[in-house]
C-alpha atoms as a PDB file:
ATOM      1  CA  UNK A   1     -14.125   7.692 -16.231  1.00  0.00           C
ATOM      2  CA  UNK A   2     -14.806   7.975 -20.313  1.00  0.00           C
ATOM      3  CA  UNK A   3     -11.154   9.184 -20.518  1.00  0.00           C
ATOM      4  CA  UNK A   4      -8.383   7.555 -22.354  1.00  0.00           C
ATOM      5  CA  UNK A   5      -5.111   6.842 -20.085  1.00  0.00           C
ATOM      6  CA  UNK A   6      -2.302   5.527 -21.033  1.00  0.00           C
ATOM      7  CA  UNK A   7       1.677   4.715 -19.978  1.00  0.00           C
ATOM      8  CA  UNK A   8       4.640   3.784 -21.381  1.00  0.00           C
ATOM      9  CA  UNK A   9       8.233   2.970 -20.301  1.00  0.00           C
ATOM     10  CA  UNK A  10      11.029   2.826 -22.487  1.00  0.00           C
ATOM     11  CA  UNK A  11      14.840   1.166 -20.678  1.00  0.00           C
ATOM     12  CA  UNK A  12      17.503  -0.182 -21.502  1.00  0.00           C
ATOM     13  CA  UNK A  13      19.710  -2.340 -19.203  1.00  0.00           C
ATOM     14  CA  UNK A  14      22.430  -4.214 -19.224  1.00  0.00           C
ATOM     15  CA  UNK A  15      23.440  -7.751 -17.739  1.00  0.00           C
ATOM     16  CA  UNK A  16      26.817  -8.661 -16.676  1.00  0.00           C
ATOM     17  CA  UNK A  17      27.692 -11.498 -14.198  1.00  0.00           C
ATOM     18  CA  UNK A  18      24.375 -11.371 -12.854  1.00  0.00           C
ATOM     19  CA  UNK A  19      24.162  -7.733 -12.469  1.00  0.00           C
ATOM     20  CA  UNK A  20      21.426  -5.638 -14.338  1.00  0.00           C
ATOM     21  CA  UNK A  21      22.322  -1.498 -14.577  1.00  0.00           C
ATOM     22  CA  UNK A  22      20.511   0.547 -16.757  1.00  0.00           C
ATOM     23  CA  UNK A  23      18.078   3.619 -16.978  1.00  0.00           C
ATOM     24  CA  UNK A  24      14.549   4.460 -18.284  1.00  0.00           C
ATOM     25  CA  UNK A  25      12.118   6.881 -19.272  1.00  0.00           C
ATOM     26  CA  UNK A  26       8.368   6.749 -18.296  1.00  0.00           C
ATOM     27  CA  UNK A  27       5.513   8.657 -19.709  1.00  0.00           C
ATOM     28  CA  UNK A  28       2.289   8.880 -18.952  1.00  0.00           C
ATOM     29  CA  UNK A  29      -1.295   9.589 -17.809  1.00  0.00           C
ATOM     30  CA  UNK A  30      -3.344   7.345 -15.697  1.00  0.00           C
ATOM     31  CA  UNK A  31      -4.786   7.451 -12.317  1.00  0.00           C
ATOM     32  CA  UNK A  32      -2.510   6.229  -9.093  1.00  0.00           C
ATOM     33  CA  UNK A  33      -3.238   5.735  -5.410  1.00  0.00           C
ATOM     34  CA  UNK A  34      -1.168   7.734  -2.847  1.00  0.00           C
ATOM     35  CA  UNK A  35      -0.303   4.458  -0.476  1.00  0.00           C
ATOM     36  CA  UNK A  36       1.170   1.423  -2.462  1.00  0.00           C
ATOM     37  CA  UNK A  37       2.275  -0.278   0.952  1.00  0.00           C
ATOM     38  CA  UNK A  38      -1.200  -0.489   1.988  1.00  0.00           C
ATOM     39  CA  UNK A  39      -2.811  -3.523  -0.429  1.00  0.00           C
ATOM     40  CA  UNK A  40      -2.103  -3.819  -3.962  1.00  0.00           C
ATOM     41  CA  UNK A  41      -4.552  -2.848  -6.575  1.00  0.00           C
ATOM     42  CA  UNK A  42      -6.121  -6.075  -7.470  1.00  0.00           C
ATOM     43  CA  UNK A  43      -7.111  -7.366  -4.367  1.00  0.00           C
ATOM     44  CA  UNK A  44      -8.842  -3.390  -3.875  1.00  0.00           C
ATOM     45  CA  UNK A  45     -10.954  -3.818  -6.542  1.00  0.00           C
ATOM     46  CA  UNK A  46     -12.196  -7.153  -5.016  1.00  0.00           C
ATOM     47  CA  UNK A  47     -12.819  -5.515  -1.683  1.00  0.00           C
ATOM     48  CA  UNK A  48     -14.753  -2.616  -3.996  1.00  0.00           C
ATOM     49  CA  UNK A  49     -16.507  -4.742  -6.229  1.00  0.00           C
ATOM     50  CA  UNK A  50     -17.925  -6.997  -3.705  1.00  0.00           C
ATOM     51  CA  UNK A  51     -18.074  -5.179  -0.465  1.00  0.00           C
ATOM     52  CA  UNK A  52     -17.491  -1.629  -1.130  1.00  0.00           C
ATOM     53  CA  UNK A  53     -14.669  -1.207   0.774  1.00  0.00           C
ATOM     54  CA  UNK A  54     -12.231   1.131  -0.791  1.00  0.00           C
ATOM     55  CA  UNK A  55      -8.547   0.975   0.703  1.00  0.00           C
ATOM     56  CA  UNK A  56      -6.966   3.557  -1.451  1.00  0.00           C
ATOM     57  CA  UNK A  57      -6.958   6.893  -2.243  1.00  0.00           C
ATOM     58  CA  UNK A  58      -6.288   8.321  -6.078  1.00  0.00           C
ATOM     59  CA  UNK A  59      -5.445  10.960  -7.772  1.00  0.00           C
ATOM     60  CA  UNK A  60      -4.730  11.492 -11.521  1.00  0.00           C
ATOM     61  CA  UNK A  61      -1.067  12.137 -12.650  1.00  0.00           C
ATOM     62  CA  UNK A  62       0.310  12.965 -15.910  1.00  0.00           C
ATOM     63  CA  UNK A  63       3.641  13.948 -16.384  1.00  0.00           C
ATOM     64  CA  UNK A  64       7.130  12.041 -16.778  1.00  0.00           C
ATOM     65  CA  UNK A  65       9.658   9.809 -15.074  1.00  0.00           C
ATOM     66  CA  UNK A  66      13.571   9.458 -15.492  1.00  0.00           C
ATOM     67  CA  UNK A  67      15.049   6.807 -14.070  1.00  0.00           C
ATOM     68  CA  UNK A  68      18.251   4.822 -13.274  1.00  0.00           C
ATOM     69  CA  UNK A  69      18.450   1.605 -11.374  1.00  0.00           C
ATOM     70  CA  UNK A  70      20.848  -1.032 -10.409  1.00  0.00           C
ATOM     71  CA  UNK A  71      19.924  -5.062  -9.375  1.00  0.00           C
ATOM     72  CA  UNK A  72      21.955  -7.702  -7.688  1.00  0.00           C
ATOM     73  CA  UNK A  73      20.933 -10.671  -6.529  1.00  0.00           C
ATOM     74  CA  UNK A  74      18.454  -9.367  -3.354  1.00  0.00           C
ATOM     75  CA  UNK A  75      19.895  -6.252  -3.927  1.00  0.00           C
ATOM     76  CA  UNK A  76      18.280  -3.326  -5.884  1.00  0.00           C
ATOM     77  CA  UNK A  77      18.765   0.481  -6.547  1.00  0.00           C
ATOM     78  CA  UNK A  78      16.704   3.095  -7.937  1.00  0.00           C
ATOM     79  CA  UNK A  79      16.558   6.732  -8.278  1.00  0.00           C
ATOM     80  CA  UNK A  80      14.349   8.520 -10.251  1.00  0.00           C
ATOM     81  CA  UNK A  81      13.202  12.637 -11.034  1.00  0.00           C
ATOM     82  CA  UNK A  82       9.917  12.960 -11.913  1.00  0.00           C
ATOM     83  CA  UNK A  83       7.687  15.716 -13.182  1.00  0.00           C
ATOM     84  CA  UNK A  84       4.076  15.628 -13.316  1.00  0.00           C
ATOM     85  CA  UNK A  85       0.886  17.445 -13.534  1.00  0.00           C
ATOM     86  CA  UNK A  86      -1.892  16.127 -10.533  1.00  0.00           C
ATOM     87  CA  UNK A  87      -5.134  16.677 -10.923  1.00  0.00           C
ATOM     88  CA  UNK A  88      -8.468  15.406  -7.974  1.00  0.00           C
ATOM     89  CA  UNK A  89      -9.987  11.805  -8.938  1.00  0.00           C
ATOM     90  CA  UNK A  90     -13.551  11.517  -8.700  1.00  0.00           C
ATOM     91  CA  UNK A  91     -15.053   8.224  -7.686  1.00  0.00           C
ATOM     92  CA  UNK A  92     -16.980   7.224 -10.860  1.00  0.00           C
ATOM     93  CA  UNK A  93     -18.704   4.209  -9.602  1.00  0.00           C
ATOM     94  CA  UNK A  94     -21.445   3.003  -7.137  1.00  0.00           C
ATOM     95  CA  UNK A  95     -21.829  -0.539  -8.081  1.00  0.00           C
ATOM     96  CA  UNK A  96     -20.709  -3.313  -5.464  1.00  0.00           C
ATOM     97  CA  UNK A  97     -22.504  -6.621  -5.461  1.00  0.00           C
ATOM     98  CA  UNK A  98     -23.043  -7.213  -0.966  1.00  0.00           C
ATOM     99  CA  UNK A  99     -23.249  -3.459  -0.134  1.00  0.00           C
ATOM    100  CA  UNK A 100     -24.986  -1.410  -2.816  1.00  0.00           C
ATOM    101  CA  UNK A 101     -26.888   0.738  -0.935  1.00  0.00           C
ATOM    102  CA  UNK A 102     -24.009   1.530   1.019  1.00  0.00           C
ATOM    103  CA  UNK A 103     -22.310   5.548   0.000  1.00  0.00           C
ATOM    104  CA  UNK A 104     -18.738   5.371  -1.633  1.00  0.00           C
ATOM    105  CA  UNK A 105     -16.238   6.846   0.209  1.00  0.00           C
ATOM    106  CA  UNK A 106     -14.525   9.936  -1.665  1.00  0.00           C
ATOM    107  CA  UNK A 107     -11.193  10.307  -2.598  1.00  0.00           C
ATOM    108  CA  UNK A 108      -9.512  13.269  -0.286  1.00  0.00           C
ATOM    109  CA  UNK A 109      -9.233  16.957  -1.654  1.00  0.00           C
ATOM    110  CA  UNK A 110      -6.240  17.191  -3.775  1.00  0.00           C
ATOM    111  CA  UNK A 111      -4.431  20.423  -4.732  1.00  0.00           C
ATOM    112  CA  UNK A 112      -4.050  20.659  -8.539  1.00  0.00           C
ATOM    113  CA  UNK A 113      -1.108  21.567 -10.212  1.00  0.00           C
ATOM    114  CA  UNK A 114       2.922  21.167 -10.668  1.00  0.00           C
ATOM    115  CA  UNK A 115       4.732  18.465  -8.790  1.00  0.00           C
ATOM    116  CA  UNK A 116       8.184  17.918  -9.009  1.00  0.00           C
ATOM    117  CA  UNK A 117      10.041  14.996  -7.180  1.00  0.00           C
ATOM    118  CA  UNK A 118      13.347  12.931  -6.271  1.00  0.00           C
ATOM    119  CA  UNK A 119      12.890   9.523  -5.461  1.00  0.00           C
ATOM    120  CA  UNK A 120      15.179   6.642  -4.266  1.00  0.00           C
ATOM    121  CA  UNK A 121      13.779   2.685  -4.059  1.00  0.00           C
ATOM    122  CA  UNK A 122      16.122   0.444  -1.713  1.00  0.00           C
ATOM    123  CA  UNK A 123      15.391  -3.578  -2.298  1.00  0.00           C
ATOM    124  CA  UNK A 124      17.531  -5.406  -0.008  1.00  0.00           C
ATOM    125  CA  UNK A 125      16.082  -8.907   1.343  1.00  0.00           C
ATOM    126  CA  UNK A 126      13.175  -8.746   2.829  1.00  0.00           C
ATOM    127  CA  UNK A 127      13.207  -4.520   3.151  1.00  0.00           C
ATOM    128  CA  UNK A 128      11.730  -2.434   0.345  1.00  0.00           C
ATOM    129  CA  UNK A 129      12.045   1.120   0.747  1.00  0.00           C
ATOM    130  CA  UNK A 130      10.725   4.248  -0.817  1.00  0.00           C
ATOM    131  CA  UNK A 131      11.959   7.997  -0.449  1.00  0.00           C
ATOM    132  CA  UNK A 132      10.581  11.329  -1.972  1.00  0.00           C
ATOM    133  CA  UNK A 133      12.114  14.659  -1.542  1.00  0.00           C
ATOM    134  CA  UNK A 134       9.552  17.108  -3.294  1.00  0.00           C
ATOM    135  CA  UNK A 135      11.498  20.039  -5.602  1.00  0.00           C
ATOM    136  CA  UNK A 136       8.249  22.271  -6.080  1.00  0.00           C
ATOM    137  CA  UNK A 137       4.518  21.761  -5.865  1.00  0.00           C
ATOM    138  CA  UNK A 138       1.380  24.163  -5.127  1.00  0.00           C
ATOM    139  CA  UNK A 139       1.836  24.377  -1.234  1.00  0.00           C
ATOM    140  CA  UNK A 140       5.309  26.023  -1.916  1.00  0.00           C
ATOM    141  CA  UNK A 141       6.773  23.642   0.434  1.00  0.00           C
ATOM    142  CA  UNK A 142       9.811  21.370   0.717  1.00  0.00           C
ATOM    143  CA  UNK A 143       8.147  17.540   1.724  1.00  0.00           C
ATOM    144  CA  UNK A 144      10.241  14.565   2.163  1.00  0.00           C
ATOM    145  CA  UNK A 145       8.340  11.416   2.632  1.00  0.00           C
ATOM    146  CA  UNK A 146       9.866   8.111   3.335  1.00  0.00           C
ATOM    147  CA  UNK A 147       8.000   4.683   3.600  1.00  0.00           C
ATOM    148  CA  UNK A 148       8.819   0.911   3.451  1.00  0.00           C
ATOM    149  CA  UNK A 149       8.174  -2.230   4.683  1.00  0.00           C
ATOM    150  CA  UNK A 150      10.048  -5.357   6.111  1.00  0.00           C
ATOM    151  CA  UNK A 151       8.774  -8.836   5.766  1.00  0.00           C
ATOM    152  CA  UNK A 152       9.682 -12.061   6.267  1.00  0.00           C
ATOM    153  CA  UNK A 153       8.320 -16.119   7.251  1.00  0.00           C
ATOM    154  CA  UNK A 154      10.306 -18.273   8.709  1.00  0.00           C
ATOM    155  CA  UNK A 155       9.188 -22.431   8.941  1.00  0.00           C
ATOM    156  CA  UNK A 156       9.591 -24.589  11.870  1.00  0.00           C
ATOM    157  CA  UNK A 157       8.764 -28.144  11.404  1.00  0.00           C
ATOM    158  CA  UNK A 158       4.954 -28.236  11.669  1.00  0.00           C
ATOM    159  CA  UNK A 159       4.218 -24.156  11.931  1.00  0.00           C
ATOM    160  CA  UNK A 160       5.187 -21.173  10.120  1.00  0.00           C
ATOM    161  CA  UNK A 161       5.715 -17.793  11.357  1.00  0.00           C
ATOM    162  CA  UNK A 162       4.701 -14.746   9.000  1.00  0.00           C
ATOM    163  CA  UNK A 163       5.949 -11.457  10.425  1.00  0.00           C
ATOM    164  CA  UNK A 164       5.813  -8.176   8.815  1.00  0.00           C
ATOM    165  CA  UNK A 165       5.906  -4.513   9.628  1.00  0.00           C
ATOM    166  CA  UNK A 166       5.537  -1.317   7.765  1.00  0.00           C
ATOM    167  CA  UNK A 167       6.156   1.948   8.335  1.00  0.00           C
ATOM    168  CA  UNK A 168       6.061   5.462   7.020  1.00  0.00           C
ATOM    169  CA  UNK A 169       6.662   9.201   7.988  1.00  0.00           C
ATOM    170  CA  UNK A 170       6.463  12.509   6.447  1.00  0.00           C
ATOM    171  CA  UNK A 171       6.598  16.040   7.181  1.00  0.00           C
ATOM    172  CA  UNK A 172       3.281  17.038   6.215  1.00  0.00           C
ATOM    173  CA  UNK A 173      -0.153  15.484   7.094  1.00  0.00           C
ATOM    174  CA  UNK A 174      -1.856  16.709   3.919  1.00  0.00           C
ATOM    175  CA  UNK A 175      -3.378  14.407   1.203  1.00  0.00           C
ATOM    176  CA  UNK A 176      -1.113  13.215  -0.727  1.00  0.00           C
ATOM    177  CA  UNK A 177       2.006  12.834   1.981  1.00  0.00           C
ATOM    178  CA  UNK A 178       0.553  11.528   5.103  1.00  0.00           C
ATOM    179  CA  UNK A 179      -0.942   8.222   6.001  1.00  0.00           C
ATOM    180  CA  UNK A 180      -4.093   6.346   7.177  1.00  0.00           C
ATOM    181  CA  UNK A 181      -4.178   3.265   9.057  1.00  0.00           C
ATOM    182  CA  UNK A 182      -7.557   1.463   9.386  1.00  0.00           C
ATOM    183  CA  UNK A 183      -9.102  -1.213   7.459  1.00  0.00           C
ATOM    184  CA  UNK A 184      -8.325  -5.294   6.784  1.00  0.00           C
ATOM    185  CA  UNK A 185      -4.501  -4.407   4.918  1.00  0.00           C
ATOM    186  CA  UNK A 186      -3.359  -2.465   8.570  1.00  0.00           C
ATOM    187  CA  UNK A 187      -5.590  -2.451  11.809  1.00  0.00           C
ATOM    188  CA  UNK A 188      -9.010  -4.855  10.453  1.00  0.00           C
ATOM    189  CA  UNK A 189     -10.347  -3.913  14.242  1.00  0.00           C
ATOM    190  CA  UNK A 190     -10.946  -0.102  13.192  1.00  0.00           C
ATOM    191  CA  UNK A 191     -12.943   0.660   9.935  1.00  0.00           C
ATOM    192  CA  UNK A 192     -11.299   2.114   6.589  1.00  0.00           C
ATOM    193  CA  UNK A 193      -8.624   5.322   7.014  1.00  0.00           C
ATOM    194  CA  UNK A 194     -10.390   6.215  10.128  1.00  0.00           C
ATOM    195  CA  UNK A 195      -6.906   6.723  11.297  1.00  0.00           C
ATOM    196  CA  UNK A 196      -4.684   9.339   9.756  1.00  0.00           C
ATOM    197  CA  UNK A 197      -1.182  10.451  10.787  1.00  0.00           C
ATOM    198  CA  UNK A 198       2.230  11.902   9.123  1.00  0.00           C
ATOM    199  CA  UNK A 199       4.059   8.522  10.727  1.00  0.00           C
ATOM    200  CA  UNK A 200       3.406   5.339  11.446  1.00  0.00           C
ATOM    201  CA  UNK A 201       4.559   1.833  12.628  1.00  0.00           C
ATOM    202  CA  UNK A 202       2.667  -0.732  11.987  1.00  0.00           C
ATOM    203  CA  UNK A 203       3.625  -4.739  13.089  1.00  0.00           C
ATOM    204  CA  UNK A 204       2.041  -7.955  12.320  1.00  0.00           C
ATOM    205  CA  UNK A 205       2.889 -11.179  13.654  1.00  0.00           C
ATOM    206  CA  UNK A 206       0.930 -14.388  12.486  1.00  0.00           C
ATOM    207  CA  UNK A 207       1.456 -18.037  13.302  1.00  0.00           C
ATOM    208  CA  UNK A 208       0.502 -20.182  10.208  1.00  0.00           C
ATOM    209  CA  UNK A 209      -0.465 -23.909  10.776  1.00  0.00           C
ATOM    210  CA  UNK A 210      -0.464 -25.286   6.871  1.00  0.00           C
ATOM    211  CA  UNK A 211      -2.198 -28.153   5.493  1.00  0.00           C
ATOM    212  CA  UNK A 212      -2.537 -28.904   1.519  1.00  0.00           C
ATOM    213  CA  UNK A 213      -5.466 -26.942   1.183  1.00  0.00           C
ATOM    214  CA  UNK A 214      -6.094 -24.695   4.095  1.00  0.00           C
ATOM    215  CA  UNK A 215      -4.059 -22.668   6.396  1.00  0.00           C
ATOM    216  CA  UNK A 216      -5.165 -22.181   9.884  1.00  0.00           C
ATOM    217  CA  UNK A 217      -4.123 -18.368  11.458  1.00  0.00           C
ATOM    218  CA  UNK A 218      -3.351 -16.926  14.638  1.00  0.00           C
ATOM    219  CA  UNK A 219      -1.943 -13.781  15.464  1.00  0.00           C
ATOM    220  CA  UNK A 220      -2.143 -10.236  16.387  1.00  0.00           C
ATOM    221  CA  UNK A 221      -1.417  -6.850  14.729  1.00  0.00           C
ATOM    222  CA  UNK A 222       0.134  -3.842  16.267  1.00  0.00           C
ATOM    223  CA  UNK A 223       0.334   0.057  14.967  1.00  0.00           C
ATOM    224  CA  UNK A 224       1.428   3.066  16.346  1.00  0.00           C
ATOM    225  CA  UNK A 225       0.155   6.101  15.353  1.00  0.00           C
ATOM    226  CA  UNK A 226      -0.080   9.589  16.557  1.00  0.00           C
ATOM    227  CA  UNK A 227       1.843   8.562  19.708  1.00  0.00           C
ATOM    228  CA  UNK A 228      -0.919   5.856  20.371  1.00  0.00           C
ATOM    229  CA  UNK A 229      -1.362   2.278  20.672  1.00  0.00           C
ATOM    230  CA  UNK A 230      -3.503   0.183  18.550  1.00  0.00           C
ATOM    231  CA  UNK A 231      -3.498  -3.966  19.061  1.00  0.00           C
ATOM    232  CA  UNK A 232      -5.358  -7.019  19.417  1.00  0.00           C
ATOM    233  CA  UNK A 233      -5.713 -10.471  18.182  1.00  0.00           C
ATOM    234  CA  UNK A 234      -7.298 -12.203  15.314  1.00  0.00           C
ATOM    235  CA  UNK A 235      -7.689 -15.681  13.616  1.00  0.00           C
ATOM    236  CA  UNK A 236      -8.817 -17.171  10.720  1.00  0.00           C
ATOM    237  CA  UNK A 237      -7.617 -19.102   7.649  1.00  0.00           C
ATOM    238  CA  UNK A 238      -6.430 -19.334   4.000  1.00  0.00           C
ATOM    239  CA  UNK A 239      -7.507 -20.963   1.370  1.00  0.00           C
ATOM    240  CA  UNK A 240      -6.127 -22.138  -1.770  1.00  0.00           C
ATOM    241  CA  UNK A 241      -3.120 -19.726  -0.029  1.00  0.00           C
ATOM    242  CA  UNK A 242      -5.125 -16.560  -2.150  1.00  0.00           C
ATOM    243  CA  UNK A 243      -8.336 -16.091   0.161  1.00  0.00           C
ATOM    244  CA  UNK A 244      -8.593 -15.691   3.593  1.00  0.00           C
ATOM    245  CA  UNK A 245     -11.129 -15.073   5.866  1.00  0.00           C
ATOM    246  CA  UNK A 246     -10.457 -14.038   9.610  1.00  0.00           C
ATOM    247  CA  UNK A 247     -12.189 -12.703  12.795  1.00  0.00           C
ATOM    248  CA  UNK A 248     -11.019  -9.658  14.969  1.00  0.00           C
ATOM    249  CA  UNK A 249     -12.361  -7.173  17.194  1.00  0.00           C
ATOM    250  CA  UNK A 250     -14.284  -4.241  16.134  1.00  0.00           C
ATOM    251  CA  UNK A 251     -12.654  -1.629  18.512  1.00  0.00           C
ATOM    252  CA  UNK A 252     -15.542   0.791  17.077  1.00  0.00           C
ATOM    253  CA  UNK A 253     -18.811  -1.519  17.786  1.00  0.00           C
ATOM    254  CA  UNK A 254     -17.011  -3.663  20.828  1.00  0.00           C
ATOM    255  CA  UNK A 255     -17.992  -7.011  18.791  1.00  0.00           C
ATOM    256  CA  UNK A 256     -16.582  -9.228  16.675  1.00  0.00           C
ATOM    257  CA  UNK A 257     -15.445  -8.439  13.184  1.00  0.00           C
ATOM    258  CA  UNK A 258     -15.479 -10.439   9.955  1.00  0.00           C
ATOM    259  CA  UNK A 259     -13.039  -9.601   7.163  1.00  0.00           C
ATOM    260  CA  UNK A 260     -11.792 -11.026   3.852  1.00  0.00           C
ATOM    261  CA  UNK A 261      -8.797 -10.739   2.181  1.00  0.00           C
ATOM    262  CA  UNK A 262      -8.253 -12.196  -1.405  1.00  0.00           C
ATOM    263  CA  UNK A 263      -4.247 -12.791  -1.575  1.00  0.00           C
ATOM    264  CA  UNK A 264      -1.615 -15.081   0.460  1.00  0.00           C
ATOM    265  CA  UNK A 265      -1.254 -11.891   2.855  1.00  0.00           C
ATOM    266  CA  UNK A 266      -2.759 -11.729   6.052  1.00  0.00           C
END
């Protein structure tokens, strides 16, 4: 982007009987995606760089973050205000190695300008949870946005059952508060964001048959969005337990669909 970013964070916490309690302050200017549930950075880039398949949608924030936060064992706490300046992201690259010809999909239409936020992060177990309760930004409107996910694998002698489900609502559909669904991270049957909503549920339930090298997959994923129903099956294995490559549907082209993924997740 021929633009220098940067971020810092500055805490100080304090450990007591295995108990950590302290507070922060972040600065900052970088670019961040809208949907952190959804696949983590990394494995986006692979999906980009090789296949041109772009999960996430940015936007470029600069601004600050105050923080205070509170760990426990598999407990944590955080709550944060945070004031930034958010400006549209252009995509500034073509370049994949499998699908070069193919066009890049843009990032959404973003209103610039002043955004001002609460935020609470609950940690406990196998839950992570995120809420925002927006203060002030452009639209002149009071959003509260909530979204989280539960997950959790269980072993039984020679299987292992992964299950996880995540889930989100907010009270505005706009870009960036609502959510879309589609793609290998959510429903691999339907292609990238094709499905957009301000909630959603989304389950997935795998059986895992491990060996020292490869893990063999069954399963089936579930989301409901927009007061509809989205399912089927897939299978597939892991390899290494950091790439995966699986067979689904294709609920758009009523064939079978081929997918990657390049972490332990399914």
């Amino acid at each position: 982007s021929n633009r220098f970013y940067y971020y810092v964070d500055l805490e100080s916490f304090l450990l007591k009987k295995g108990i950590s309690s302290g507070a922060g302050l972040t600065i900052y200017d970088h670019v961040v995606n809208s949907e952190p549930w959804k696949v983590n950075v990394d494995e986006n880039s692979w999906l980009m760089l090789l296949f041109k398949d772009d999960l996430l949608d940015y936007y470029r924030s600069k601004g600050f973050r105050v923080y205070s936060e509170f760990k426990g064992g598999p407990f944590g706490f955080r709550i944060s205000l945070t004031q930034e300046e958010r400006f549209p992201q252009e995509v500034n690259t073509k370049f994949s190695i499998f699908k070069g010809s193919d066009a890049v999909r843009a990032n959404p239409p973003l209103i610039p300008g002043l955004y001002t936020l609460t935020g609470a992060d609950l940690m406990a177990g196998p839950l992570n949870l995120r809420i925002e309760y927006y203060l002030r930004n452009p639209e002149n409107r009071k959003i509260y946005r909530a979204y989280g996910s539960i997950e959790d694998t269980r072993d039984f002698r020679v299987v292992r059952l992964f299950s996880d489900i995540d889930f989100g609502y907010s009270n505005y559909s706009g870009f960036p508060y609502g959510f879309t669904l589609g793609g290998v991270s959510s429903l691999p049957g339907y292609s990238t964001n094709s499905i957009a909503s301000r909630y959603f549920v989304n389950v997935r339930e795998y059986i895992i048959f491990p060996t020292k090298i490869v893990n063999f997959v069954v399963g089936g994923y579930c989301g409901y969005v927009n007061e509809s129903l989205y399912m089927d099956f897939l299978a597939g294995l892991n390899i290494f337990k950091g790439f995966g490559v699986y067979v689904t549907r294709d609920r758009e082209q009523h064939g079978l669909k081929y997918y990657m993924r390049f972490e332990a997740k399914i």
